[in-house]
N, C-alpha and C. Protein backbone atom coordinates (compact mmCIF):
# COMPACT_ATOMS: atom_id res chain seq x y z
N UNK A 1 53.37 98.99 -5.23
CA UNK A 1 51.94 98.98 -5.39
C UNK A 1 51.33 99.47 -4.07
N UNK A 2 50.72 100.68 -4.40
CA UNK A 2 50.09 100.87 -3.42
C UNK A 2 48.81 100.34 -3.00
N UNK A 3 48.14 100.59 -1.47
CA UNK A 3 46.95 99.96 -1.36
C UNK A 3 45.63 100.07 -2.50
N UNK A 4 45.38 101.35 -3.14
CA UNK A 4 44.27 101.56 -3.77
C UNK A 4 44.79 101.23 -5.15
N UNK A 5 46.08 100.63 -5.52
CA UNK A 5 46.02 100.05 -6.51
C UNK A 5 45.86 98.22 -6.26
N UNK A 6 46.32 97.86 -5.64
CA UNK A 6 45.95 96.37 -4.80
C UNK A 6 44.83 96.00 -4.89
N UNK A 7 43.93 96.85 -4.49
CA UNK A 7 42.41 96.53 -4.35
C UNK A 7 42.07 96.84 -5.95
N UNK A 8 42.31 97.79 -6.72
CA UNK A 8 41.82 97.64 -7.96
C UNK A 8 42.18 96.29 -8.71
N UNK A 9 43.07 95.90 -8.76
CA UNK A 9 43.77 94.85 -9.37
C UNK A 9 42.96 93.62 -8.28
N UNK A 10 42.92 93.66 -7.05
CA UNK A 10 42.36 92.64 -6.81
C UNK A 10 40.88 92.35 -7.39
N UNK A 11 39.87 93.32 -6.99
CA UNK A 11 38.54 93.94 -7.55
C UNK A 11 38.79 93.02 -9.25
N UNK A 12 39.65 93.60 -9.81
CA UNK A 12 39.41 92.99 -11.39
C UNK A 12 39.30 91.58 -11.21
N UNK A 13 40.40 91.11 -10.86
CA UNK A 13 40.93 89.46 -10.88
C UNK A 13 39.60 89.16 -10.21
N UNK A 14 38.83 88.99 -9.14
CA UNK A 14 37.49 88.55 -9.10
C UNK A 14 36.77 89.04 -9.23
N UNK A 15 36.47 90.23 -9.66
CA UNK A 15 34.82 90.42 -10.20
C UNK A 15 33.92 90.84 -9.15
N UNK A 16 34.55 91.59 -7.95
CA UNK A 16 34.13 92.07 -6.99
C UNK A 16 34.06 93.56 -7.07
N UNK A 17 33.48 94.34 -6.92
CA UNK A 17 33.14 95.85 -6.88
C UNK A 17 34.40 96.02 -5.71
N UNK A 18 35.30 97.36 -6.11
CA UNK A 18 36.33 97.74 -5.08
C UNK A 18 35.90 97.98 -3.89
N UNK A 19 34.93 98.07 -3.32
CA UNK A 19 34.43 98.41 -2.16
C UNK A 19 33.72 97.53 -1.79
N UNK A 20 33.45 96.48 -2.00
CA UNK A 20 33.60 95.10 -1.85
C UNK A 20 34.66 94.47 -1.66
N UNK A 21 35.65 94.61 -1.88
CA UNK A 21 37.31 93.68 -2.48
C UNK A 21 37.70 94.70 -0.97
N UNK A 22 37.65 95.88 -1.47
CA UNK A 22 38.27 96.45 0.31
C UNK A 22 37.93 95.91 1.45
N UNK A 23 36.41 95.78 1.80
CA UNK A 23 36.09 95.54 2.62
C UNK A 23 36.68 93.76 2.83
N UNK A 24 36.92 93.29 2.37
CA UNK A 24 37.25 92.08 2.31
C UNK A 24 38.70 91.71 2.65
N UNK A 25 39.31 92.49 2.15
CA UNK A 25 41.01 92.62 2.75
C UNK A 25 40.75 93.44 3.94
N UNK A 26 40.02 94.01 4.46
CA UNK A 26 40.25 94.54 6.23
C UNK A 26 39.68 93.91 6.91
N UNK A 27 38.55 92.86 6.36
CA UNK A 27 37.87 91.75 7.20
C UNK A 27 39.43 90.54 7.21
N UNK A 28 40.00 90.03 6.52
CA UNK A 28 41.23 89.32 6.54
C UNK A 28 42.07 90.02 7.47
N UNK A 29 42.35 90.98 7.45
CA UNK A 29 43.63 91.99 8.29
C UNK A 29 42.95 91.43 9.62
N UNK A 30 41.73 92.13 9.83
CA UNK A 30 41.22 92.07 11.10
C UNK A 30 41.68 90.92 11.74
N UNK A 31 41.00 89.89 11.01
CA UNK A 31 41.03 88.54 11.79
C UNK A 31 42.29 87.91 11.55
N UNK A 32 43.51 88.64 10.82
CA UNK A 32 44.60 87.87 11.00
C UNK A 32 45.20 88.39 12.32
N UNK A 33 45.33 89.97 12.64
CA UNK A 33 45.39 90.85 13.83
C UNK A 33 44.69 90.14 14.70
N UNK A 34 43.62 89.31 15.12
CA UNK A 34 42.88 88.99 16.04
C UNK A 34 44.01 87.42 16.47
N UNK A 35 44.45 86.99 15.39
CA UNK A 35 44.84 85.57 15.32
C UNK A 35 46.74 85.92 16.36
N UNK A 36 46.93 86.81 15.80
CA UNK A 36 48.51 87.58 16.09
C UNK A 36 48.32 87.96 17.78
N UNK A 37 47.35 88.90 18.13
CA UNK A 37 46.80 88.94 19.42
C UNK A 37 46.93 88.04 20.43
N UNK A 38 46.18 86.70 20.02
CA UNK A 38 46.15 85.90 20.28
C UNK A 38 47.23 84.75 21.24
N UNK A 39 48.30 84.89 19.66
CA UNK A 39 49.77 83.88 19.73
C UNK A 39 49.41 82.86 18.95
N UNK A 40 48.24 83.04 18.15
CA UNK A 40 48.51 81.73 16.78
C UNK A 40 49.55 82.15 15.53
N UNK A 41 49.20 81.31 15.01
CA UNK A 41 50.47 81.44 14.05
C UNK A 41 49.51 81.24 12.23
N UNK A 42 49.41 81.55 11.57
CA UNK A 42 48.87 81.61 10.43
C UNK A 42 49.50 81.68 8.98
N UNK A 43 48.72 79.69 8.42
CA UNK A 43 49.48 79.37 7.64
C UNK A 43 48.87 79.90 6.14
N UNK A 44 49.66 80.65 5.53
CA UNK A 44 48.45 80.91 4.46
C UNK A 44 50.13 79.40 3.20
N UNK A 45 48.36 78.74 2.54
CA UNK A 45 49.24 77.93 1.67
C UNK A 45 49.79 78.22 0.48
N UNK A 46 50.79 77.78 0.12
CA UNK A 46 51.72 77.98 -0.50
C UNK A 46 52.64 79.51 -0.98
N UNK A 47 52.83 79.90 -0.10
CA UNK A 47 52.93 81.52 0.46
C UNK A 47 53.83 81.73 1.77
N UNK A 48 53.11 80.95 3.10
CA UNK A 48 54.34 81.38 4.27
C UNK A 48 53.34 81.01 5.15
N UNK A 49 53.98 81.29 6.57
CA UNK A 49 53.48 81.12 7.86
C UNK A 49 53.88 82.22 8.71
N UNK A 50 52.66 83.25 8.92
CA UNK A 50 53.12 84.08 10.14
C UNK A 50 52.98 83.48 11.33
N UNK A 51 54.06 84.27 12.13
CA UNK A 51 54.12 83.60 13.74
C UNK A 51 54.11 84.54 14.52
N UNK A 52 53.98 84.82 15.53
CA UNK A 52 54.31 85.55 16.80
C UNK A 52 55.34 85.09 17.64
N UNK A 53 56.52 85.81 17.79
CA UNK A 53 57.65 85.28 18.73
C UNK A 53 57.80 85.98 20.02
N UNK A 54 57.86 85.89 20.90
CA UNK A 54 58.15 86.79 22.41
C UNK A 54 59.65 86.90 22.42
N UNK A 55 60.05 88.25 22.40
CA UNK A 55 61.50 88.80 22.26
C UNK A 55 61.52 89.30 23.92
N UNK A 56 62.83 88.55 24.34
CA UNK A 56 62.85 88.57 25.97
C UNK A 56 63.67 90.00 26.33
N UNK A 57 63.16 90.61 27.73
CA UNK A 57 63.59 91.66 27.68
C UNK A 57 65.65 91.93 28.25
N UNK A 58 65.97 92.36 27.67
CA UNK A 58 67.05 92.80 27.18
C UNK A 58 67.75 94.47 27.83
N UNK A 59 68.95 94.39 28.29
CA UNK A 59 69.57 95.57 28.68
C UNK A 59 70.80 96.07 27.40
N UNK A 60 70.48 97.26 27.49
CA UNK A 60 71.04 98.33 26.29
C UNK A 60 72.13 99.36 27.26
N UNK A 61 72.51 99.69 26.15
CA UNK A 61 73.66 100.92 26.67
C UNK A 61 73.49 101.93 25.78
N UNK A 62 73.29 103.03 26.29
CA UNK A 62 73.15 104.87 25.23
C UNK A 62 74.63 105.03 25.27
N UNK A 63 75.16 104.52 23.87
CA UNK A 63 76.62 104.62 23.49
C UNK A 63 77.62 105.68 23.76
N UNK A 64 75.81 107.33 24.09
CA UNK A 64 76.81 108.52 23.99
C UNK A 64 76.49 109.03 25.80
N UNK A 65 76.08 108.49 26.11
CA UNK A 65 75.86 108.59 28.06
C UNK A 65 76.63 107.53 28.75
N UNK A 66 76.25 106.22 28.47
CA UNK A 66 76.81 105.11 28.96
C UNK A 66 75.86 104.08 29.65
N UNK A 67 74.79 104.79 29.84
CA UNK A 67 73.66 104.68 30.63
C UNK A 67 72.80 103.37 30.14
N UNK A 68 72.71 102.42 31.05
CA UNK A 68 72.02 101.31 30.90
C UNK A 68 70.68 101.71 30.99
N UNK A 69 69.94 100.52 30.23
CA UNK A 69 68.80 100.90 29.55
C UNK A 69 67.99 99.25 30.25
N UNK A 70 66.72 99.04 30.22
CA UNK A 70 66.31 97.36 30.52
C UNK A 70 65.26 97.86 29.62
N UNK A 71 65.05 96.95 28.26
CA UNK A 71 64.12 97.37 27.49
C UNK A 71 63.24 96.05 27.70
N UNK A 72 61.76 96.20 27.98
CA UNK A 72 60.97 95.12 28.24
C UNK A 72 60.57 94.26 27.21
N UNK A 73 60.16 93.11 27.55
CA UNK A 73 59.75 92.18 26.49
C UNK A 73 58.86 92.13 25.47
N UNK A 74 58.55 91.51 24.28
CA UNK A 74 57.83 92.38 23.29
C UNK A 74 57.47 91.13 22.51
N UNK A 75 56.19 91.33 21.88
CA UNK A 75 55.78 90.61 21.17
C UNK A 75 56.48 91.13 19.20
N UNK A 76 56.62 90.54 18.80
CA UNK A 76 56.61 90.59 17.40
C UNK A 76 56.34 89.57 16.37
N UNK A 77 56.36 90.03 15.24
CA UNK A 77 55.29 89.34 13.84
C UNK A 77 56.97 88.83 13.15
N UNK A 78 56.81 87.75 12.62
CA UNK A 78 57.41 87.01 11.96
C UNK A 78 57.08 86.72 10.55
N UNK A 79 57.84 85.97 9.89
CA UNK A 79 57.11 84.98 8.36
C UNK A 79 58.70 84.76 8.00
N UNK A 80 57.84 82.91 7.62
CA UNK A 80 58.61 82.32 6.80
C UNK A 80 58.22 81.75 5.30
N UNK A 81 58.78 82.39 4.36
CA UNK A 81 58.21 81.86 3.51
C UNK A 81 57.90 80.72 2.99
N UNK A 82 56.96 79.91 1.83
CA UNK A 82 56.96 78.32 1.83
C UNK A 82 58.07 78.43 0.73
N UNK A 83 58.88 77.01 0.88
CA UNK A 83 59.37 76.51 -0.01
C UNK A 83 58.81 77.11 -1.43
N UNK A 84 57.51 76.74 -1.59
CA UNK A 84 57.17 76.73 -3.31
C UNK A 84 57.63 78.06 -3.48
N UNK A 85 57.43 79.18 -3.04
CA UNK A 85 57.43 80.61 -3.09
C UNK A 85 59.02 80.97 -2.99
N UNK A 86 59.87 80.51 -2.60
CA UNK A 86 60.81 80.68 -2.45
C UNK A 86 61.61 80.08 -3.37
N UNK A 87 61.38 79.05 -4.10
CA UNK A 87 61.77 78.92 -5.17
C UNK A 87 61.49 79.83 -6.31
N UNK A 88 60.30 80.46 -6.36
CA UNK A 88 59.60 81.07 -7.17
C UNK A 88 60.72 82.18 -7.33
N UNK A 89 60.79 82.68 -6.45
CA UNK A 89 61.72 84.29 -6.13
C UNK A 89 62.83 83.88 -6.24
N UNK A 90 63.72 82.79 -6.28
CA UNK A 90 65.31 82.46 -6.64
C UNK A 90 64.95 82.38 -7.97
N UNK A 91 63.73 81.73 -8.84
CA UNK A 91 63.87 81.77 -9.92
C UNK A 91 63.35 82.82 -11.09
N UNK A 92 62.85 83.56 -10.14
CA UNK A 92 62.28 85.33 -10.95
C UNK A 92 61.40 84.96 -11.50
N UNK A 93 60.30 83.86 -11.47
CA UNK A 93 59.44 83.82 -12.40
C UNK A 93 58.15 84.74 -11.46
């Protein structure tokens, strides 16, 4: 599913004009991006919890030089899904 089908299907399910329903999923993006920025962690219920983890920086080797590498530390996006949801998807419903 792509995005401009997402928003149509969302748009239906409430009764929001698509350009309404868009604007509404990039006001969410935004402020989940603002929340990620941050280092909060965001629980949406019964669904998951994104997190932000700090990945410490780390030395590499170029397999075909030999040449050590120090790659710096990095933020990245996580998720765990909830229980309920995860049952959901073992059980295909």
């Amino acid at each position: 599913m792509n995005n401009k089908e997402f928003i149509a299907e969302l748009a239906k399910r409430t009764g929001y004009l698509p350009k309404d329903t868009q604007h509404m999923v990039n006001m969410i993006v935004d402020e989940l991006g603002d929340s990620f920025q941050e280092g909060d962690s965001v629980l949406v219920p019964n669904f998951g919890v994104f997190d932000t983890k700090k990945k410490m920086e780390r030395v590499i080797v170029n397999p075909s030089t030999g040449q050590r590498m120090l790659v710096p530390p990095k933020l990245v996006l996580s998720f765990k899904q909830s229980l309920t949801w995860k049952s959901k998807m073992k059980g295909g419903e």
